[in-house]
Protein backbone atom coordinates (compact mmCIF):
# COMPACT_ATOMS: atom_id res chain seq x y z
CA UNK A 1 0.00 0.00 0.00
CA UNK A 2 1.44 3.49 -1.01
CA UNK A 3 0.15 7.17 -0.89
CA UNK A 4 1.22 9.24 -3.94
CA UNK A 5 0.12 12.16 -2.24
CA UNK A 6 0.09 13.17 1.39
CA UNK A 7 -2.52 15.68 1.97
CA UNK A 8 -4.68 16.11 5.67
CA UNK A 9 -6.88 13.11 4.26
CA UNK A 10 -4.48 10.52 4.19
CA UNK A 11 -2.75 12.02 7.08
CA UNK A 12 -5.71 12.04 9.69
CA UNK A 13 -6.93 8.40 8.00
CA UNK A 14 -3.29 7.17 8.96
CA UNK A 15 -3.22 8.98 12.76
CA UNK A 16 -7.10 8.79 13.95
CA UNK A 17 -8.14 5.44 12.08
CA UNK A 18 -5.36 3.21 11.45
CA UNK A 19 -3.31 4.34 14.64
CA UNK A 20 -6.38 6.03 16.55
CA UNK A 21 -3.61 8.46 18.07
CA UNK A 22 -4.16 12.21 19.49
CA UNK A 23 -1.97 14.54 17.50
CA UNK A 24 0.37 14.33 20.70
CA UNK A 25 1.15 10.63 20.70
CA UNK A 26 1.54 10.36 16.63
CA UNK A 27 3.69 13.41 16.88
CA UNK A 28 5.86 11.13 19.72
CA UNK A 29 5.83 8.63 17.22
CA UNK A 30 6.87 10.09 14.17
CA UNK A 31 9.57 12.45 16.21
CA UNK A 32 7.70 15.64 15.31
CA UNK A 33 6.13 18.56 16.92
CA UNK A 34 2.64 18.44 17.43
CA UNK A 35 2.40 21.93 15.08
CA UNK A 36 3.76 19.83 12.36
CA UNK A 37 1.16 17.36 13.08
CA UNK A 38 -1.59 20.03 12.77
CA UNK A 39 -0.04 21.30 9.43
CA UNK A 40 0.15 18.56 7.64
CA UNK A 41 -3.67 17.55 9.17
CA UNK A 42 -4.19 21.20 6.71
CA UNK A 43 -2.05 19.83 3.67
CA UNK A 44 -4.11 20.23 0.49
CA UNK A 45 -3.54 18.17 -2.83
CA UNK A 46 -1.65 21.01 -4.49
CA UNK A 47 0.50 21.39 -1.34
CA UNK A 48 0.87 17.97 0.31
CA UNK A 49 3.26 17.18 2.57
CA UNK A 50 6.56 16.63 0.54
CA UNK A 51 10.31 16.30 1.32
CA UNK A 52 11.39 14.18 4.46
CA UNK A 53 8.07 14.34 6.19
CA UNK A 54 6.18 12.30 3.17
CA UNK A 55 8.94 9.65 3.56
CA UNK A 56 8.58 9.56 7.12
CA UNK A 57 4.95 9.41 6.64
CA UNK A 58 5.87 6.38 3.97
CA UNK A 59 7.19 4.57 6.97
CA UNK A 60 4.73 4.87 9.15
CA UNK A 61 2.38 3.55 6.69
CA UNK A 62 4.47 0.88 5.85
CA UNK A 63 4.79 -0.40 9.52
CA UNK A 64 0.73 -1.08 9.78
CA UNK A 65 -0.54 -4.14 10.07
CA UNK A 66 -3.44 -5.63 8.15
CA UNK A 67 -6.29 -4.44 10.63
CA UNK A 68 -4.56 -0.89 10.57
CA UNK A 69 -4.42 -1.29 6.69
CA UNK A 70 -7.90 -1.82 6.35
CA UNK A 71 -9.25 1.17 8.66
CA UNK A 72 -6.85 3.67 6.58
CA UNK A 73 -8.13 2.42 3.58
CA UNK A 74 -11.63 3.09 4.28
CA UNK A 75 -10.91 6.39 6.13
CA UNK A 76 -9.78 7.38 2.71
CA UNK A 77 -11.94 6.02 0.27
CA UNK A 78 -14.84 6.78 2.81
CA UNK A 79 -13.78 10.51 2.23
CA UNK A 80 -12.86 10.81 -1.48
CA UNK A 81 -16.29 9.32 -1.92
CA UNK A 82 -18.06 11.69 0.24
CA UNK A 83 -16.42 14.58 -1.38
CA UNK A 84 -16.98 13.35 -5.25
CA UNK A 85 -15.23 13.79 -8.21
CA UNK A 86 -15.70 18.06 -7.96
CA UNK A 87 -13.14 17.81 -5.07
CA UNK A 88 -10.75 16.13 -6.89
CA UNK A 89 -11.20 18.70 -10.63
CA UNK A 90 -10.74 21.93 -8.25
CA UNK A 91 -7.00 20.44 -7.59
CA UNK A 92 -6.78 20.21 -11.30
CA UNK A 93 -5.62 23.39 -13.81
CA UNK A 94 -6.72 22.93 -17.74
CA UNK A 95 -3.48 21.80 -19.48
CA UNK A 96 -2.92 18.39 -20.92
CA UNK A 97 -1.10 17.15 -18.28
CA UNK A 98 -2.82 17.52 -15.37
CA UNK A 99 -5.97 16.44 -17.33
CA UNK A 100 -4.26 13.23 -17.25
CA UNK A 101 -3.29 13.33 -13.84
CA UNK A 102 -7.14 14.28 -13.27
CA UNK A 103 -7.97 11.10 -14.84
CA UNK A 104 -6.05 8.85 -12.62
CA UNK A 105 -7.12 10.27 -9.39
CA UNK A 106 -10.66 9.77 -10.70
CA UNK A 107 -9.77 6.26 -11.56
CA UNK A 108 -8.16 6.03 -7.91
CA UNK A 109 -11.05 6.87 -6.09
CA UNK A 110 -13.86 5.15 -7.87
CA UNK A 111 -11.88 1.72 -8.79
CA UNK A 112 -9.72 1.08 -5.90
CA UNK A 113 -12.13 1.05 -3.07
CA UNK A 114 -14.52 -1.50 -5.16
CA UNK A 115 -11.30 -3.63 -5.41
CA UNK A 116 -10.48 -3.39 -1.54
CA UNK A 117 -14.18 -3.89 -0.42
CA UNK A 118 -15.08 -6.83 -3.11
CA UNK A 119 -16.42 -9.72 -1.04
CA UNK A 120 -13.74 -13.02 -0.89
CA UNK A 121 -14.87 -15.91 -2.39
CA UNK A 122 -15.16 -18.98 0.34
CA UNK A 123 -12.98 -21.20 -1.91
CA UNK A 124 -10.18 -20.14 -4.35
CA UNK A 125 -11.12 -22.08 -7.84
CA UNK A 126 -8.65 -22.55 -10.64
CA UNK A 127 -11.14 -19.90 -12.16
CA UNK A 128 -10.03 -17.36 -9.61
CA UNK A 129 -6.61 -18.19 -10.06
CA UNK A 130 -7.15 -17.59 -13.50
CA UNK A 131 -8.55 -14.10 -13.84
CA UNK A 132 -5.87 -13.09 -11.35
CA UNK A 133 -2.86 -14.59 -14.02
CA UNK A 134 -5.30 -12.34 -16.30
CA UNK A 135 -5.32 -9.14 -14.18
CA UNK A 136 -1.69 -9.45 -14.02
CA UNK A 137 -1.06 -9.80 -17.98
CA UNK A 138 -3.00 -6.99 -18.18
CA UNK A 139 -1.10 -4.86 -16.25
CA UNK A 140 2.30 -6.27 -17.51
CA UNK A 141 0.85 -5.12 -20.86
CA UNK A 142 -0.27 -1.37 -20.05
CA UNK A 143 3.18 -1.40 -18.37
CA UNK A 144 4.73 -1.33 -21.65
CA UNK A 145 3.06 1.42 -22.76
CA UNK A 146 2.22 4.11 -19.67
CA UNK A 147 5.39 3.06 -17.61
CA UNK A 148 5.32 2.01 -13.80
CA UNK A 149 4.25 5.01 -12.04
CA UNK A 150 0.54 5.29 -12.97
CA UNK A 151 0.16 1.53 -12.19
CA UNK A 152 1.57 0.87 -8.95
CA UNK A 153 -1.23 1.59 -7.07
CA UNK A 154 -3.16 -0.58 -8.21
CA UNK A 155 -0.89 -3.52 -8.78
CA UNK A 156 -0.08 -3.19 -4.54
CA UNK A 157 -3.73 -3.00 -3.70
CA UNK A 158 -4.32 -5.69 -5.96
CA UNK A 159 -1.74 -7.48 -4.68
CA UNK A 160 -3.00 -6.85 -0.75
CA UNK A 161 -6.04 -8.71 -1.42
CA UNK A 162 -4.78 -11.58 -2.89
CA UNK A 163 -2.54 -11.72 -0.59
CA UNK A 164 -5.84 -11.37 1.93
CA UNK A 165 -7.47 -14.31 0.12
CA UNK A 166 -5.06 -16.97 0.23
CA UNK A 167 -5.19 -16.39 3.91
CA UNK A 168 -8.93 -16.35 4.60
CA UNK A 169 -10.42 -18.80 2.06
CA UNK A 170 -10.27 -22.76 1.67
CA UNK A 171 -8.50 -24.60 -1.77
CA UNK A 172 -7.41 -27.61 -2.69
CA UNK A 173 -3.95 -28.15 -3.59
CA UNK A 174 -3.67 -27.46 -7.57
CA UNK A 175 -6.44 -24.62 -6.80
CA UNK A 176 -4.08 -22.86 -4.62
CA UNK A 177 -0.59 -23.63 -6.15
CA UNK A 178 -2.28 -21.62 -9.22
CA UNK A 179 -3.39 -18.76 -6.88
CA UNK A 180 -0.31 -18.40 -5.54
CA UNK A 181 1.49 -18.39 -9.09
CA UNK A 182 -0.72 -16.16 -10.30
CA UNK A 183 -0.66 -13.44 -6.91
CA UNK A 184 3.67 -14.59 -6.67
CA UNK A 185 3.45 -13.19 -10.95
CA UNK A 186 1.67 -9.93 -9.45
CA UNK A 187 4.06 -9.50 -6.92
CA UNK A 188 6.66 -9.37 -8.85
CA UNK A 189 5.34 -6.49 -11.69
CA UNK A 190 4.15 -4.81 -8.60
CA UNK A 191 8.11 -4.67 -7.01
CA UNK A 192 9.38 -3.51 -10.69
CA UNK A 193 6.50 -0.40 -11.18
CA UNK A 194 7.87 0.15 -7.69
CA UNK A 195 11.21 0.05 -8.82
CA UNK A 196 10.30 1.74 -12.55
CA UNK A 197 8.75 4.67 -9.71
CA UNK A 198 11.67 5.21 -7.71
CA UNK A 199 9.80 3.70 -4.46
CA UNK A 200 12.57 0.80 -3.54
CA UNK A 201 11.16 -0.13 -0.35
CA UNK A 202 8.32 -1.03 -1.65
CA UNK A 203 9.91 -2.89 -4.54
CA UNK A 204 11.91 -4.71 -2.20
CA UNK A 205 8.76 -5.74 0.24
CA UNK A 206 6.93 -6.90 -2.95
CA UNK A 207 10.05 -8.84 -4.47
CA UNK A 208 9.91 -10.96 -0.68
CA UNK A 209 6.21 -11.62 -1.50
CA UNK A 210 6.82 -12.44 -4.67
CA UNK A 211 9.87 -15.16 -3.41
CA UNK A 212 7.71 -16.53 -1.05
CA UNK A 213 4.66 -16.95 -2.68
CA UNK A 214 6.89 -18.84 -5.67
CA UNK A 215 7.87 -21.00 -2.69
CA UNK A 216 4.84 -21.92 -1.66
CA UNK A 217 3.58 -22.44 -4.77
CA UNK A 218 7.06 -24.55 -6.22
CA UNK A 219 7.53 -22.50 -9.33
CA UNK A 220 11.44 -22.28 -9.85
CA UNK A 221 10.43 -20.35 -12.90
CA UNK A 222 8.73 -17.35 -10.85
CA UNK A 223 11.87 -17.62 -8.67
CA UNK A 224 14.21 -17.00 -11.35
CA UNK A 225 11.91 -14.06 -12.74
CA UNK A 226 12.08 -12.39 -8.65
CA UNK A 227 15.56 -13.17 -8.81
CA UNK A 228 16.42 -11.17 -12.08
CA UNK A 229 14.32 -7.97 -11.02
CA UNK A 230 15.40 -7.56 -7.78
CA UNK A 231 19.74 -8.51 -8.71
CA UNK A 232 18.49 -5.22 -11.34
CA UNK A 233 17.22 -3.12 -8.82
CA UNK A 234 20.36 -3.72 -6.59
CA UNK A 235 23.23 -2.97 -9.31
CA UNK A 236 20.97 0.45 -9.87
CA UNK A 237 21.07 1.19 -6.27
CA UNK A 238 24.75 0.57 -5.81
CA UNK A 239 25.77 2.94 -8.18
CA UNK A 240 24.66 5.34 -5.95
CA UNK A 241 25.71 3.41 -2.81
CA UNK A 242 22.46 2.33 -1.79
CA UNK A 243 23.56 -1.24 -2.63
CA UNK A 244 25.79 -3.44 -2.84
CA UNK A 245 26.38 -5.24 -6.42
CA UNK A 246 27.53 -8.45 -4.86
CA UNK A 247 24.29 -8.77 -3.70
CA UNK A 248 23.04 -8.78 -7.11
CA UNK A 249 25.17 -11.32 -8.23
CA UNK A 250 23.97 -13.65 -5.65
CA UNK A 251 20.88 -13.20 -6.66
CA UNK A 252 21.95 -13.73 -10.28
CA UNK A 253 23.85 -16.92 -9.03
CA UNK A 254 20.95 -18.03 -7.40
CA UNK A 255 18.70 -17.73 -10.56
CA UNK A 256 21.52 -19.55 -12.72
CA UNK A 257 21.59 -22.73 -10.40
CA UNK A 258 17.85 -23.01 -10.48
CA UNK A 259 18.01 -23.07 -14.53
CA UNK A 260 20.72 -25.32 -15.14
CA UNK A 261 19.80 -27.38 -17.85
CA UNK A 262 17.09 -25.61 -19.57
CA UNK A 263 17.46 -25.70 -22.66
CA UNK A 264 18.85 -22.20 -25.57
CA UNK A 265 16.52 -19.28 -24.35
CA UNK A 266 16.36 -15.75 -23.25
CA UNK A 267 16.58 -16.48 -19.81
CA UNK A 268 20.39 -17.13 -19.95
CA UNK A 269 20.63 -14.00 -22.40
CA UNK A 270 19.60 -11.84 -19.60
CA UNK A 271 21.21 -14.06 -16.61
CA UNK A 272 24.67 -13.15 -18.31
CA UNK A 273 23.56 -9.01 -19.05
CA UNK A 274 22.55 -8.68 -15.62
CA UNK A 275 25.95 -10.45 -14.22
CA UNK A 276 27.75 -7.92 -16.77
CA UNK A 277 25.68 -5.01 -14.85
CA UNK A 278 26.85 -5.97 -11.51
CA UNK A 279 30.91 -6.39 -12.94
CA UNK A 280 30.24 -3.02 -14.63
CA UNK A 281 29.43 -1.35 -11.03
CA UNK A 282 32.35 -3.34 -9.63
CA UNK A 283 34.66 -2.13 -12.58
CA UNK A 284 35.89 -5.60 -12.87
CA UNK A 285 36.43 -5.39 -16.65
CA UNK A 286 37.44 -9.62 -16.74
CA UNK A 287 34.06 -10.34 -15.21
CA UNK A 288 32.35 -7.52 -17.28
CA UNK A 289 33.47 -8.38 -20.74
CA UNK A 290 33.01 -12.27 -20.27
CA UNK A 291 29.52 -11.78 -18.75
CA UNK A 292 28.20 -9.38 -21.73
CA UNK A 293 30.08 -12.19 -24.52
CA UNK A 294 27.88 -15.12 -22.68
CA UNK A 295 25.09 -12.99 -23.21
CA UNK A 296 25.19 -12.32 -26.91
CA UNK A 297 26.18 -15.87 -27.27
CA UNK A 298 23.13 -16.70 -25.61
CA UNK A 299 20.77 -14.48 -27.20
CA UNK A 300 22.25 -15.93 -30.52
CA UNK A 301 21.37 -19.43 -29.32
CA UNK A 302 17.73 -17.80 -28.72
CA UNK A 303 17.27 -16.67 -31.72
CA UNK A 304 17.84 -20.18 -33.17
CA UNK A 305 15.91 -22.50 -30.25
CA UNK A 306 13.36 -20.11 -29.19
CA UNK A 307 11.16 -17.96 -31.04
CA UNK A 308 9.48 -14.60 -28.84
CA UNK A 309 5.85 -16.16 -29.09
CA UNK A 310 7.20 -19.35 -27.19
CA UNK A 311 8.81 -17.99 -24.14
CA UNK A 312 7.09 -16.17 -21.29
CA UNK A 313 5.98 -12.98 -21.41
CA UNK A 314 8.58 -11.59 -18.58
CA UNK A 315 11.23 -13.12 -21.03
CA UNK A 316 10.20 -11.48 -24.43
CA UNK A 317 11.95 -8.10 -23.73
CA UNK A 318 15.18 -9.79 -24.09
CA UNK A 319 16.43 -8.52 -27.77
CA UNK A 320 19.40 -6.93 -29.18
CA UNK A 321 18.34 -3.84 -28.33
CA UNK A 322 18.04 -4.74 -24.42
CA UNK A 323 21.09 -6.00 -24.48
CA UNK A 324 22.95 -3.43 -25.98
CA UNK A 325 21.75 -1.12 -24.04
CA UNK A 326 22.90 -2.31 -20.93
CA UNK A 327 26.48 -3.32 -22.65
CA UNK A 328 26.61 0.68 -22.82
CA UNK A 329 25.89 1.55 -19.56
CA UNK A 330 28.31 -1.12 -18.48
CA UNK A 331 30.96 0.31 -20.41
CA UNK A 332 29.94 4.06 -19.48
CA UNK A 333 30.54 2.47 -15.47
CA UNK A 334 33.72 1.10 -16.36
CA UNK A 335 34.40 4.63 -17.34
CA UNK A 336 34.29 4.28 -21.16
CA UNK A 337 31.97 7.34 -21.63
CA UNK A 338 32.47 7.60 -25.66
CA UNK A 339 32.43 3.77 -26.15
CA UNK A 340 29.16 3.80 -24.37
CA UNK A 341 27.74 7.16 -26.38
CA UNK A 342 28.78 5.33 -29.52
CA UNK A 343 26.95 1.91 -28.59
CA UNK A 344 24.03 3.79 -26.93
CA UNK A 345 23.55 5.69 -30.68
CA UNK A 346 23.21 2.21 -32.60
CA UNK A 347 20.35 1.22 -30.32
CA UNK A 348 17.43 0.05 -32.94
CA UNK A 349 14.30 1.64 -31.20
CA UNK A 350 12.33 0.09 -33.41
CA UNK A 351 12.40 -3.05 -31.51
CA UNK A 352 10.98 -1.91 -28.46
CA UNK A 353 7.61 -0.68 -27.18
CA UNK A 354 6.96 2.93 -26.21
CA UNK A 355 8.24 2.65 -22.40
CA UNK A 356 11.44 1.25 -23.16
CA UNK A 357 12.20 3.05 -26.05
CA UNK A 358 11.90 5.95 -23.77
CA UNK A 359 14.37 4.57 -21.57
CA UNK A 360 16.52 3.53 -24.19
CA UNK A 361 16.97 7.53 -25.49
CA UNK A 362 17.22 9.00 -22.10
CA UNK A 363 19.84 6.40 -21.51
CA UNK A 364 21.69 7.81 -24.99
CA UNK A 365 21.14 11.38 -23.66
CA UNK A 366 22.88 10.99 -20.38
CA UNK A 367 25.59 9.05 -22.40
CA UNK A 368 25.65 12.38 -24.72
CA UNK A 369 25.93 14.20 -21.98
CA UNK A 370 28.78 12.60 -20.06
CA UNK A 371 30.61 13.16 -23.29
CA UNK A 372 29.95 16.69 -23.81
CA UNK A 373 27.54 16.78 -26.69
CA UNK A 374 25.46 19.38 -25.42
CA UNK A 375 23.41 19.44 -28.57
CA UNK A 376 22.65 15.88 -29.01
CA UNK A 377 21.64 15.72 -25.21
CA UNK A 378 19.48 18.58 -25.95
CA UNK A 379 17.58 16.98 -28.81
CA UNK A 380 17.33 13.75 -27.03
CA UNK A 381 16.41 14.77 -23.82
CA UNK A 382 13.72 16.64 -24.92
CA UNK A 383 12.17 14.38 -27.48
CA UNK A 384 11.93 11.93 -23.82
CA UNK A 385 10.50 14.67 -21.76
CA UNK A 386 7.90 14.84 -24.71
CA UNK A 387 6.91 11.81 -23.94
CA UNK A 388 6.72 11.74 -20.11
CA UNK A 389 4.92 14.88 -20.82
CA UNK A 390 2.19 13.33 -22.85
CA UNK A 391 2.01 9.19 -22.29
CA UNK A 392 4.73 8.00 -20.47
CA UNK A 393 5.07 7.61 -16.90
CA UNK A 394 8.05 6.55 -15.15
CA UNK A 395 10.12 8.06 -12.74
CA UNK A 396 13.08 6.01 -13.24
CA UNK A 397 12.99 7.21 -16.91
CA UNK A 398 13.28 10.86 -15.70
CA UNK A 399 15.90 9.95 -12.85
CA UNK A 400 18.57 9.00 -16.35
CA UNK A 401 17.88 12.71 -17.56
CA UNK A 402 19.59 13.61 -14.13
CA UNK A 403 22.62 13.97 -16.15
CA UNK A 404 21.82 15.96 -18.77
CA UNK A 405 19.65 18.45 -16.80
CA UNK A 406 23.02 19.27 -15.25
CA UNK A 407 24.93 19.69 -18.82
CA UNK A 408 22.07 22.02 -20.27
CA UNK A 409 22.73 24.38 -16.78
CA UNK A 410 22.71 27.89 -18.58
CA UNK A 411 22.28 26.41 -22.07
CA UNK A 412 18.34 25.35 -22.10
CA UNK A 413 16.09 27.09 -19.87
CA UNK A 414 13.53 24.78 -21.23
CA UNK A 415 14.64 21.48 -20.67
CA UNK A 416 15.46 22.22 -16.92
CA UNK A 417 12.06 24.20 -16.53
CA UNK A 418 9.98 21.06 -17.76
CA UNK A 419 12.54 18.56 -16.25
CA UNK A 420 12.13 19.86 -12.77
CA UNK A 421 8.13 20.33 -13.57
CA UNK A 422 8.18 16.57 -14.02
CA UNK A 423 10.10 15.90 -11.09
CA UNK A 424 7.88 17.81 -8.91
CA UNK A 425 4.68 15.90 -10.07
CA UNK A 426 6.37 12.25 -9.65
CA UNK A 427 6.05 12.35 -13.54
CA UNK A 428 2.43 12.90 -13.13
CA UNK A 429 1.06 10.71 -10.62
């Protein structure tokens, strides 16, 4: 469960319902003054809370249990319902942005409460278990397309109550192994649109879901998949010391034990370009450039054993392009900045869908960028902030403009104006 927005609704819901604190003892708890308590209690959705208090707030939330989960929901959907739709279009100006932003806090309020207050079935079927593997395909799909940060709501609260039946209803065995496939598969998208969203706590809480739930249910497959997403998350944290690479690579070492002797296939493609990540970070070069050379071999084998159409849907990312791109990056951490320019140029776009194609060019702009191509940053930076702008949204995405938002200081007024627009909005959610 995550707030995208602390205003006084979310922050009395989380002190007088969940907690059912005075402002005194949740100002005790939180290590604040009770006047900060009463301000943010006044917070409106065009001035939350922001900064250090929403991330203290985060924690707090984080720390309830399911009984205090369940009173903050209501609290909140009992008062976005009361208020109606006006309350949430007088936060909202006329451009095309925050018409879209609009839209999703409309969706918010009306969906998510009917999700969180749907009756459990008495018995998980293989039916249920179905149009949960459904639900999750679906969002694995619009993923592609919107990016992480307008989905993660949902996917969590989805996830919550799956999580919610599996604990309160009756199956038989092949019933629940499916349901907990299926909910272990939701856990997982749900820690990457964390991760795609910049909220790595909650990545991390959903990746442990998502490895125990594959447990439970005996799918090495879904292990391998946690495995993979969380070793990525890790190499991106280290290289700004919020990790540890060598923790990636034992979750990379973990995932390659569990698919010895499958057969030619993506899965050992991106095994070997996520080991070459974690050597990049490390700037072992050895380890680097035989980890990216295993994983072109392997993609080659791919090609030949296993067509896209025939491998899961998790797997069929994996191209040329993929790979490529995070051969570049390697490089650039190794310190190679024009290599990985050069390489990060030659990326063929066409092969991916609109998110990562996005990703892809803000990963050439920062690479532009490091190299002191002020121009070609420009032109590619924008053409990404375009699209963040308009359909796009991911906050990792903006995060690799970082770079060139500090090259274009004093040289484009525009980029850094929308750039730090963006960043203020979460990319608009």
């Amino acid at each position: 469960m995550i707030v995208n927005r602390w205003t006084g609704v979310e922050v009395k819901a989380l002190r007088m319902a969940a907690l059912r604190m005075t402002q005194d003892e949740f100002a005790a708890q939180v290590g604040y003054e009770p006047p900060t308590i009463r301000k943010w209690e006044k917070a409106t959705a065009s001035r939350p809370v922001r900064g250090k208090s929403a991330q203290d707030l985060d924690s707090e939330l984080a720390r309830l249990n399911d009984q205090q989960a369940q009173r903050f929901r209501a609290a909140v959907a009992d008062d976005s319902l009361t208020m109606g739709a006006p309350h949430i279009a007088r936060e909202v100006e006329g451009d095309e942005v925050k018409r879209r932003e609009f839209g999703v806090l409309l969706g918010t309020a009306i969906v998510l409460p009917a999700v969180n207050s749907a009756p459990f079935p008495s018995r998980i079927g293989i039916a249920d278990a179905q149009r949960l593997a459904a639900n999750v395909e679906d969002i694995a799909q619009r993923e592609q397309i919107v990016g992480g940060t307008a989905l993660v709501q949902t996917a969590v609260d989805e996830l919550e109550r799956a999580k919610a039946v599996l604990e309160t209803c009756a199956f038989e065995e092949q019933a629940g192994k499916a349901f907990m496939r299926a909910a272990g598969e939701l856990a997982t998208i749900a820690g990457w649109l964390a991760y795609d969203s910049e909220m790595h706590p909650l990545a991390r809480r959903c990746y442990a879901d998502a490895f125990a739930l594959a447990n439970q249910a005996g799918d090495e497959e879904l292990t391998v998949h946690v495995c993979l997403n969380a070793a990525h998350q890790a190499t991106t944290l280290s290289r700004s010391g919020q990790a540890n690479p060598h923790r990636a690579l034992g979750l990379i070492g973990r995932a390659q034990d569990l698919s010895r002797g499958r057969p030619p296939g993506r899965v050992h493609a991106l095994m070997a370009i996520r080991e070459a990540q974690a050597y990049g970070v490390l700037g072992d070069r050895t380890g680097f450039g035989k980890a990216v050379a295993t994983a072109w071999r392997e993609l080659d084998f791919a090609f030949e054993h296993e067509s896209s159409g025939e491998c899961p849907r998790w797997l069929q990312f994996v191209t040329t392009t993929e790979i490529r791109c995070h051969e570049a990056r390697g490089i650039g951490d190794l310190g190679d900045l024009a290599k990985a320019a050069t390489l990060s140029a030659g990326l063929a776009l066409e092969q991916a869908g609109a998110r990562n194609a996005a990703n892809y060019r803000a990963g050439w702009a920062a690479a532009l960028a490091n190299v002191g191509d002020i121009e070609g940053a420009a032109d590619q930076g924008l053409s990404v902030i375009t699209d963040l702008e308009r359909e796009i949204s991911s906050t990792r995405t903006l995060k690799l403009l970082a770079p060139v938002r500090d090259a274009l200081q004093g040289y484009s007024d525009e980029f850094r104006q929308r750039f730090d627009e963006l960043e203020r909005r979460g990319t608009t959610v």
